[in-house]
N, C-alpha and C. Protein backbone atom coordinates (compact mmCIF):
# COMPACT_ATOMS: atom_id res chain seq x y z
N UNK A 1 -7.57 14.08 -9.71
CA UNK A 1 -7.58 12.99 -8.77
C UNK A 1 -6.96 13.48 -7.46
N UNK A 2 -7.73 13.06 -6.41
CA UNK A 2 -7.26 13.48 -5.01
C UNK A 2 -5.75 12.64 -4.94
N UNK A 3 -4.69 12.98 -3.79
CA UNK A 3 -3.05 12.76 -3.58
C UNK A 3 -3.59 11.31 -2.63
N UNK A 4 -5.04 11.95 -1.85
CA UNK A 4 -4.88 10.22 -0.88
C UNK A 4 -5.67 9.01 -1.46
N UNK A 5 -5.61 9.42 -2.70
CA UNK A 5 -6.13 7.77 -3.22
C UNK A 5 -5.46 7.24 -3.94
N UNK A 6 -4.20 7.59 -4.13
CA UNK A 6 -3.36 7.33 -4.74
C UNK A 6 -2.83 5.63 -4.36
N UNK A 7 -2.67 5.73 -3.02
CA UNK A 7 -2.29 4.49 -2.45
C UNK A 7 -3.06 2.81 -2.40
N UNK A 8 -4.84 3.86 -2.25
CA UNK A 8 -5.83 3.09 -2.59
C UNK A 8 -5.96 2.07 -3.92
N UNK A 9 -5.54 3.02 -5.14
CA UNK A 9 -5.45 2.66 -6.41
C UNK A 9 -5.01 1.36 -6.60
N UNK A 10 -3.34 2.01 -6.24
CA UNK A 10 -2.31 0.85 -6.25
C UNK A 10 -2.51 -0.07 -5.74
N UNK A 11 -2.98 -0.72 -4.57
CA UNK A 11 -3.71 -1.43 -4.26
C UNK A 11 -4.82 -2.28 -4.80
N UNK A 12 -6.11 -1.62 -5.02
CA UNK A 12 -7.29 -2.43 -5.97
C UNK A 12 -6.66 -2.92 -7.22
N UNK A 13 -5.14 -2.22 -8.06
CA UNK A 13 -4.90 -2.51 -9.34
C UNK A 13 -3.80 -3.82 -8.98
N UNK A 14 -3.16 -3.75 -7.78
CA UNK A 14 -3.04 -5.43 -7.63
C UNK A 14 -3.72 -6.23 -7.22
N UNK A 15 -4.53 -6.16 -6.64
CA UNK A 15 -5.94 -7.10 -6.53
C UNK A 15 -6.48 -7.73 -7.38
N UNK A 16 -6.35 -6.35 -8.49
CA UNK A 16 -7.27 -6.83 -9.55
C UNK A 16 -6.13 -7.57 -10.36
N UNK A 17 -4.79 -7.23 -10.89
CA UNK A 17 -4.09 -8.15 -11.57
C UNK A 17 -3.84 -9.70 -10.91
N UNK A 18 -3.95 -9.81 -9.70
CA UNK A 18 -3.81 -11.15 -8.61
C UNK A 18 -4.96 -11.73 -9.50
N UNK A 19 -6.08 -11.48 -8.96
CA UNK A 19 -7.21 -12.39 -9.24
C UNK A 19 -7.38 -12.21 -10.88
N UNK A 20 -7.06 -11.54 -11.94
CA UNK A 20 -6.96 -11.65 -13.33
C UNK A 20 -6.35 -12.86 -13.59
N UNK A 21 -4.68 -12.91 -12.98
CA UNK A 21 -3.91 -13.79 -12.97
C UNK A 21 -4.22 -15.37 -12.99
N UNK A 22 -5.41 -15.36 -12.21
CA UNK A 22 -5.43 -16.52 -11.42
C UNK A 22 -6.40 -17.08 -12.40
N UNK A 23 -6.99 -16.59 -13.37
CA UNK A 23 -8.33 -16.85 -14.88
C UNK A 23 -7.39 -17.45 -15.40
N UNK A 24 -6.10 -16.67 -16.23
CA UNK A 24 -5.33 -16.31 -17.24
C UNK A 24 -4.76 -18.16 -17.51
N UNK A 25 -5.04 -18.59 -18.50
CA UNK A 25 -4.47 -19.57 -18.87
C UNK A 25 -2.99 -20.03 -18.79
N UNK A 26 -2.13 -21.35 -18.12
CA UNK A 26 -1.12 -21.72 -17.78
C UNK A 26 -0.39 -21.00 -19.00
N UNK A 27 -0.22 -21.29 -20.17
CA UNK A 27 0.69 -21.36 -21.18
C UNK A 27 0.39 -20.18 -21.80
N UNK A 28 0.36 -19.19 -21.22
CA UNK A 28 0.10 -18.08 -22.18
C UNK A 28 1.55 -17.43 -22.27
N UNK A 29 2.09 -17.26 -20.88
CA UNK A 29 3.46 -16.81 -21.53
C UNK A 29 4.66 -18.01 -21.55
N UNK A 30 4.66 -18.93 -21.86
CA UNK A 30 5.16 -20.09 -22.61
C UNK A 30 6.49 -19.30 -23.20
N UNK A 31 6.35 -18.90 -24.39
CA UNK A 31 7.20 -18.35 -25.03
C UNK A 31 8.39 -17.55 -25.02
N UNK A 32 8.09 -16.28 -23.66
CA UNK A 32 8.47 -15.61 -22.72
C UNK A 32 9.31 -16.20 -21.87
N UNK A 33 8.57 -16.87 -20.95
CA UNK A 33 9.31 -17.19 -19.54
C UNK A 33 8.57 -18.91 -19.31
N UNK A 34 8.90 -19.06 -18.22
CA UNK A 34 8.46 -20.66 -17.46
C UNK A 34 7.74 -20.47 -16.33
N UNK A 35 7.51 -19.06 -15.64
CA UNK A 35 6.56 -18.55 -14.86
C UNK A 35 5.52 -18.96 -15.68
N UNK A 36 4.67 -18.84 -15.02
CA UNK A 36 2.87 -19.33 -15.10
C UNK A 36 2.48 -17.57 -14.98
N UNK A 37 1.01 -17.19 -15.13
CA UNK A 37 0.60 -15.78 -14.83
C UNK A 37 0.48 -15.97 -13.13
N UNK A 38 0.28 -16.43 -12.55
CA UNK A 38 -0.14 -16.48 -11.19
C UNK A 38 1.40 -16.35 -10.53
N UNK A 39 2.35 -16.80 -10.90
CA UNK A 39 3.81 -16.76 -10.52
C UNK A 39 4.31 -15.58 -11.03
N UNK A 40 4.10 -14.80 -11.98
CA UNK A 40 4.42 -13.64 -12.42
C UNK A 40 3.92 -12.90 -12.12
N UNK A 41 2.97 -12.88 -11.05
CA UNK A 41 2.32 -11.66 -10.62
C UNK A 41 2.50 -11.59 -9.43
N UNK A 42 2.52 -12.59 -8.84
CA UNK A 42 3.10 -12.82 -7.63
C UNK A 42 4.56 -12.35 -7.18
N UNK A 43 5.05 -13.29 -8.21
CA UNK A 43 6.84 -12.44 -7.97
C UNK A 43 7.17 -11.08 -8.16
N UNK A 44 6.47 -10.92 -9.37
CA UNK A 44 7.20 -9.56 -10.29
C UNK A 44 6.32 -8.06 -10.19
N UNK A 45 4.98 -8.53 -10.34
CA UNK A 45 3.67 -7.44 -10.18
C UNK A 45 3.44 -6.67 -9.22
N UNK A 46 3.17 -7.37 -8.35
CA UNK A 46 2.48 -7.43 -7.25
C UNK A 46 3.28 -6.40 -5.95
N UNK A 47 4.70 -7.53 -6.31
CA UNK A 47 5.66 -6.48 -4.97
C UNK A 47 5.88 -5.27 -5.62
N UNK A 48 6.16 -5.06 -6.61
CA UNK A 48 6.12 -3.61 -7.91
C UNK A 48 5.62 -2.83 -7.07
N UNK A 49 3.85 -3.24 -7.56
CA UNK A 49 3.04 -2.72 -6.81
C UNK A 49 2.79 -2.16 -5.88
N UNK A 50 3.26 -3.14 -4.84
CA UNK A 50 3.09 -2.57 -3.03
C UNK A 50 4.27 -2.15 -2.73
N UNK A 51 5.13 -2.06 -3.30
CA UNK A 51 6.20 -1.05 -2.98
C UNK A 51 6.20 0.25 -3.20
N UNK A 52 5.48 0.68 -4.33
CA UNK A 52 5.18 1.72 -4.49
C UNK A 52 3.71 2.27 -3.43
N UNK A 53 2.51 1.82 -3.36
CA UNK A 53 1.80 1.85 -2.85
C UNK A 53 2.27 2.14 -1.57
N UNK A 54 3.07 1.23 -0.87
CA UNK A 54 3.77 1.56 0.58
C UNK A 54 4.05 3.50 0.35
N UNK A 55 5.00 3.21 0.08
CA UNK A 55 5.92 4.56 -0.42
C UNK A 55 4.45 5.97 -0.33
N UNK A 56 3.71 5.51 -1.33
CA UNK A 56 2.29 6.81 -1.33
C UNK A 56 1.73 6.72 0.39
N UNK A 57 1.31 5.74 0.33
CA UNK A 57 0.60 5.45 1.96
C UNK A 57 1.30 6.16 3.20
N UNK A 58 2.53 5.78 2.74
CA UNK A 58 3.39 6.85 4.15
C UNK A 58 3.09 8.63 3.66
N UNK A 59 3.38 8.52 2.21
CA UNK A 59 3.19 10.21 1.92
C UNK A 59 2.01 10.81 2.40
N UNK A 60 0.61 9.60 2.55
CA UNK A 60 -0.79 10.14 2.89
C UNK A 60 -1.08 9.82 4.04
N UNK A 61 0.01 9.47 4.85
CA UNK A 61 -0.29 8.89 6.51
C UNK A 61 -1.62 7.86 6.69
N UNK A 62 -1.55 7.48 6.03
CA UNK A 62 -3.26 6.06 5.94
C UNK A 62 -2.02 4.81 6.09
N UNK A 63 -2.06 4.59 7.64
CA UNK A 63 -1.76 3.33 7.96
C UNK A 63 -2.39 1.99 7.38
N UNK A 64 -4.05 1.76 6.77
CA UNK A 64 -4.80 0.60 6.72
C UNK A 64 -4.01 0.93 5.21
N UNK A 65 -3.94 1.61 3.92
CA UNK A 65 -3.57 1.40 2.92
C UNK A 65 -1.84 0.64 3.10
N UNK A 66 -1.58 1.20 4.24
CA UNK A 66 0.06 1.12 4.14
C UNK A 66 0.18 -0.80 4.48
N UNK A 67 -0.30 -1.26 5.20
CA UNK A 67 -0.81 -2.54 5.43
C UNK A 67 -1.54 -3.41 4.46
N UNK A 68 -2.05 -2.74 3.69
CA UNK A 68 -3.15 -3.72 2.55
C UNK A 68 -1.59 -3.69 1.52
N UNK A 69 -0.79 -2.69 1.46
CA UNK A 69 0.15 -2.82 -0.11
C UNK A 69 1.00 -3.60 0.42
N UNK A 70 1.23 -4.02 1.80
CA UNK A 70 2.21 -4.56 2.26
C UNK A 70 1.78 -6.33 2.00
N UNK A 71 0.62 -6.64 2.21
CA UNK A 71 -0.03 -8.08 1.53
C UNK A 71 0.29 -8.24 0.12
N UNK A 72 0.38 -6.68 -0.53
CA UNK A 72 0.67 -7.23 -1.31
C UNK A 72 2.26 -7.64 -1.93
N UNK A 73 2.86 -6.96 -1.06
CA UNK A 73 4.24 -7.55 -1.28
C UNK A 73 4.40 -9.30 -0.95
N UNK A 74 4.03 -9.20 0.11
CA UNK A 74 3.82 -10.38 0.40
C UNK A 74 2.89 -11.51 -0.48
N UNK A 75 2.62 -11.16 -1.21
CA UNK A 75 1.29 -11.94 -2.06
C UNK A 75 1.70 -13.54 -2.49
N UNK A 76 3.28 -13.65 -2.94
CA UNK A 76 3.70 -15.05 -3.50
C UNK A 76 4.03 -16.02 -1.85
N UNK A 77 4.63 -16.01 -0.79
CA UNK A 77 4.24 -16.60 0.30
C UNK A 77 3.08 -16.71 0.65
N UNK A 78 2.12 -15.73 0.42
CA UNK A 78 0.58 -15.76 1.06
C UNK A 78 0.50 -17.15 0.36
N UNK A 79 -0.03 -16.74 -0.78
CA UNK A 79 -0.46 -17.93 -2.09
C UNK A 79 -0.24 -19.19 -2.22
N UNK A 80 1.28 -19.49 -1.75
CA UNK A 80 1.88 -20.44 -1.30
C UNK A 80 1.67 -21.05 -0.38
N UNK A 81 0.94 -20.39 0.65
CA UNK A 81 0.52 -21.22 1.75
C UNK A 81 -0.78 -21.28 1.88
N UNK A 82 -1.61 -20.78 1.21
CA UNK A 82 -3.32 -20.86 1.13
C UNK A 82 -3.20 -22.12 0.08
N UNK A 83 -2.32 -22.01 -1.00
CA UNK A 83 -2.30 -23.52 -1.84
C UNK A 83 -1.85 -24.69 -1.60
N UNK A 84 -0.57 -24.74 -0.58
CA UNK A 84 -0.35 -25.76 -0.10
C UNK A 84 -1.28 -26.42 1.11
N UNK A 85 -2.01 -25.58 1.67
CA UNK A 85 -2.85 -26.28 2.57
C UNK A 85 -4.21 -26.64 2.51
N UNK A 86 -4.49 -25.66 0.88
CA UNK A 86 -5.70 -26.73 0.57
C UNK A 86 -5.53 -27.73 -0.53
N UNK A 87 -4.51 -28.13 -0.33
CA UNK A 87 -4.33 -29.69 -1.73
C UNK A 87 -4.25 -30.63 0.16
C-alpha cells in the first residue's frame, strides 16, 4: 500500500462507520452504554479517527485529506446541527 493513502483510508473508514452508524438500531448497545450508535461514533470513533488521519495528512502534505479528517473530528457538532435544524 502506497504512504499517501494512508490518510485517504482513514477518512472513507469514518465515513463509512458515520453512515453505518446511522442504519444501526437505537438499542443495540443498551447493555454497554446509554450512547445510541450514532452518538458513539460521533463522540468516540470518529475524532479517533481524524486525529489520526490529521497526523498522516500532515506526514503526506495533502492539505484536502488534512481538512476532510478534520470534519471528521468535528462530526458530533456537525450532526447536531444538521439535526436540530431539520426537526
Amino acid at each position: 500500500m502506497k504512504r499517501n493513502k494512508i490518510s485517504m483510508l482513514i477518512f472513507m473508514l469514518g465515513l463509512f462507520v458515520l453512515i453505518i452508524s446511522y442504519f444501526i438500531p437505537t438499542n443495540t448497545f443498551e447493555a454497554y452504554t446509554n450512547l445510541r450508535p450514532l452518538g458513539m461514533s460521533t463522540l468516540i470513533i470518529c475524532p479517533i479517527l481524524g486525529i489520526g488521519g490529521v497526523l498522516f495528512a500532515i506526514r503526506e502534505k495533502s492539505l484536502v485529506y488534512a481538512l476532510a479528517n478534520i470534519l471528521l473530528i468535528l462530526a458530533f457538532p456537525i450532526v447536531m446541527f444538521i439535526g436540530y435544524n431539520l426537526v
